[in-house]
Protein backbone atom coordinates (compact mmCIF):
# COMPACT_ATOMS: atom_id res chain seq x y z
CA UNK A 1 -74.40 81.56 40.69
CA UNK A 2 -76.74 83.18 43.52
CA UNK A 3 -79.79 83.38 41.54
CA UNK A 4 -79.23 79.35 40.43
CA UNK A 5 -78.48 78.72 44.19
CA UNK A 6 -81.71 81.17 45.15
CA UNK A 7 -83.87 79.04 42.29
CA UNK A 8 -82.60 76.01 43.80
CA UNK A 9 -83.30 76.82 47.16
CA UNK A 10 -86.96 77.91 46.63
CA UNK A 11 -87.79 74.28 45.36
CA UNK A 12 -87.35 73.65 49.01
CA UNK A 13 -84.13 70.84 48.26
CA UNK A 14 -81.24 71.34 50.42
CA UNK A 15 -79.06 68.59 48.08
CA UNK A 16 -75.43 69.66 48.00
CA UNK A 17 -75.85 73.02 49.16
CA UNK A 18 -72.44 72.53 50.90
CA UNK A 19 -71.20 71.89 47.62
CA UNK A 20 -72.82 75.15 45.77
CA UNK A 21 -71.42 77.37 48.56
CA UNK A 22 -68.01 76.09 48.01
CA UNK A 23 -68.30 76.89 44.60
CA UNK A 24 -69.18 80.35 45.03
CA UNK A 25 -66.66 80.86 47.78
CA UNK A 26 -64.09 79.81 45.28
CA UNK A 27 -65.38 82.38 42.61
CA UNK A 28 -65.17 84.74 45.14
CA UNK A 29 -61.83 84.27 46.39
CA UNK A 30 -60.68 84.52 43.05
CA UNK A 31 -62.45 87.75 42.38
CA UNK A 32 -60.03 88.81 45.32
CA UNK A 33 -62.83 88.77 47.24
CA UNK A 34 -61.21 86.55 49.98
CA UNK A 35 -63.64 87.15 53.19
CA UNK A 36 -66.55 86.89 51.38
CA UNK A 37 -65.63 83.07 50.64
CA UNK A 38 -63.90 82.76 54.18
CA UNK A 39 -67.33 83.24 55.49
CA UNK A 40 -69.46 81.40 52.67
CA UNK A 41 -67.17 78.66 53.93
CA UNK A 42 -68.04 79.15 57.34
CA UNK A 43 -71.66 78.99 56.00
CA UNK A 44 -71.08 75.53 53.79
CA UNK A 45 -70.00 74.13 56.95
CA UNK A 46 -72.88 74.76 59.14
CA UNK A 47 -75.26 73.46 56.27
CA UNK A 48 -73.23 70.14 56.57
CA UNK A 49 -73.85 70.70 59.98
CA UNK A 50 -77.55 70.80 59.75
CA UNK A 51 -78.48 68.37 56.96
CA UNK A 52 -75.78 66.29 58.20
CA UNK A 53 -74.31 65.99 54.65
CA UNK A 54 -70.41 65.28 54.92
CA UNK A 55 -69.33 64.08 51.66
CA UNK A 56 -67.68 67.52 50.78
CA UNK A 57 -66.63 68.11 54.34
CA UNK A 58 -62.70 67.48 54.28
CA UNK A 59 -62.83 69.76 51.10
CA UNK A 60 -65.25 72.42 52.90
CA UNK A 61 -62.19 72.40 55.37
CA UNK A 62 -59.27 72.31 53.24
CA UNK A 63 -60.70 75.01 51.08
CA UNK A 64 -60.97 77.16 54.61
CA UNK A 65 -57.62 76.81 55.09
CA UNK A 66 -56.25 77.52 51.72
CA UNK A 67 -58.47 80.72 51.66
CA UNK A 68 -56.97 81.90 54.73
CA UNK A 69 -53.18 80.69 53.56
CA UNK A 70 -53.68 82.68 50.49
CA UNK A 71 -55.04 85.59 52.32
CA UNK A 72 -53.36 86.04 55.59
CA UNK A 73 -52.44 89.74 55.41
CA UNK A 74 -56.02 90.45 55.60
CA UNK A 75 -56.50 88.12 58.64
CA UNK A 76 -54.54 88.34 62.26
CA UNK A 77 -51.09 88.13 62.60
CA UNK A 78 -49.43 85.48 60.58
CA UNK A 79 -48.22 83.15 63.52
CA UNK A 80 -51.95 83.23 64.76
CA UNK A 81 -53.36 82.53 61.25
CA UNK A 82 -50.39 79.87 60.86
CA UNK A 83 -51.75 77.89 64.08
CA UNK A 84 -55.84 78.37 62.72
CA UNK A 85 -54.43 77.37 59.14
CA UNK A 86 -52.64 74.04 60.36
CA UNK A 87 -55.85 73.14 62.41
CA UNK A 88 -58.03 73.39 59.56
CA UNK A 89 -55.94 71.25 57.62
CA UNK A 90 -55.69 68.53 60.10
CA UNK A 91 -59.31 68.48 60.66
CA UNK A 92 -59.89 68.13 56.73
CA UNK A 93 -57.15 64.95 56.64
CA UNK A 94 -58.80 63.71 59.80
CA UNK A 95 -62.14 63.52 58.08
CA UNK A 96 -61.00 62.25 54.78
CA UNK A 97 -59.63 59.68 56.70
């Protein structure tokens, strides 16, 4: 998936490169590689940001927050990640809406 995304991204085209790093942050939270996606995540959404492509950004969001749901013992205490984890939901209905 990196070397497609690397190919991809040496054509100079930015198209749905929100979408690619979603994809990969899902392989990699299933590889139980949870942070890894929490920050390609984190990444997705700051390419939105830039290019100002928002059709995956609810998803972007309610990917974040099922990443960090699913993973919480490896993030702060659970009450904290609760709050972070209900925020990032309501952003993601909030912009689907």
């Amino acid at each position: 998936m990196r070397e497609g995304m690397a190919a991809l991204n040496a054509t100079g085209t930015a198209i749905a490169h929100p979408y690619q790093l979603a994809l990969l942050a899902q392989a990699h939270g299933k590889s139980g590689q949870a942070h890894e996606g929490v920050a390609l995540l984190d990444q997705a959404l700051a390419a939105a940001d830039t290019t100002g492509e928002r059709y995956y950004e609810a998803e972007l969001y309610r990917l974040r927050g099922d990443a960090v749901r699913y993973n919480s013992h490896k993030y702060e205490s659970h009450q904290v990640t609760s709050r972070r984890r209900r925020s990032v939901f309501l952003k993601a209905i909030e912009i689907a809406q």
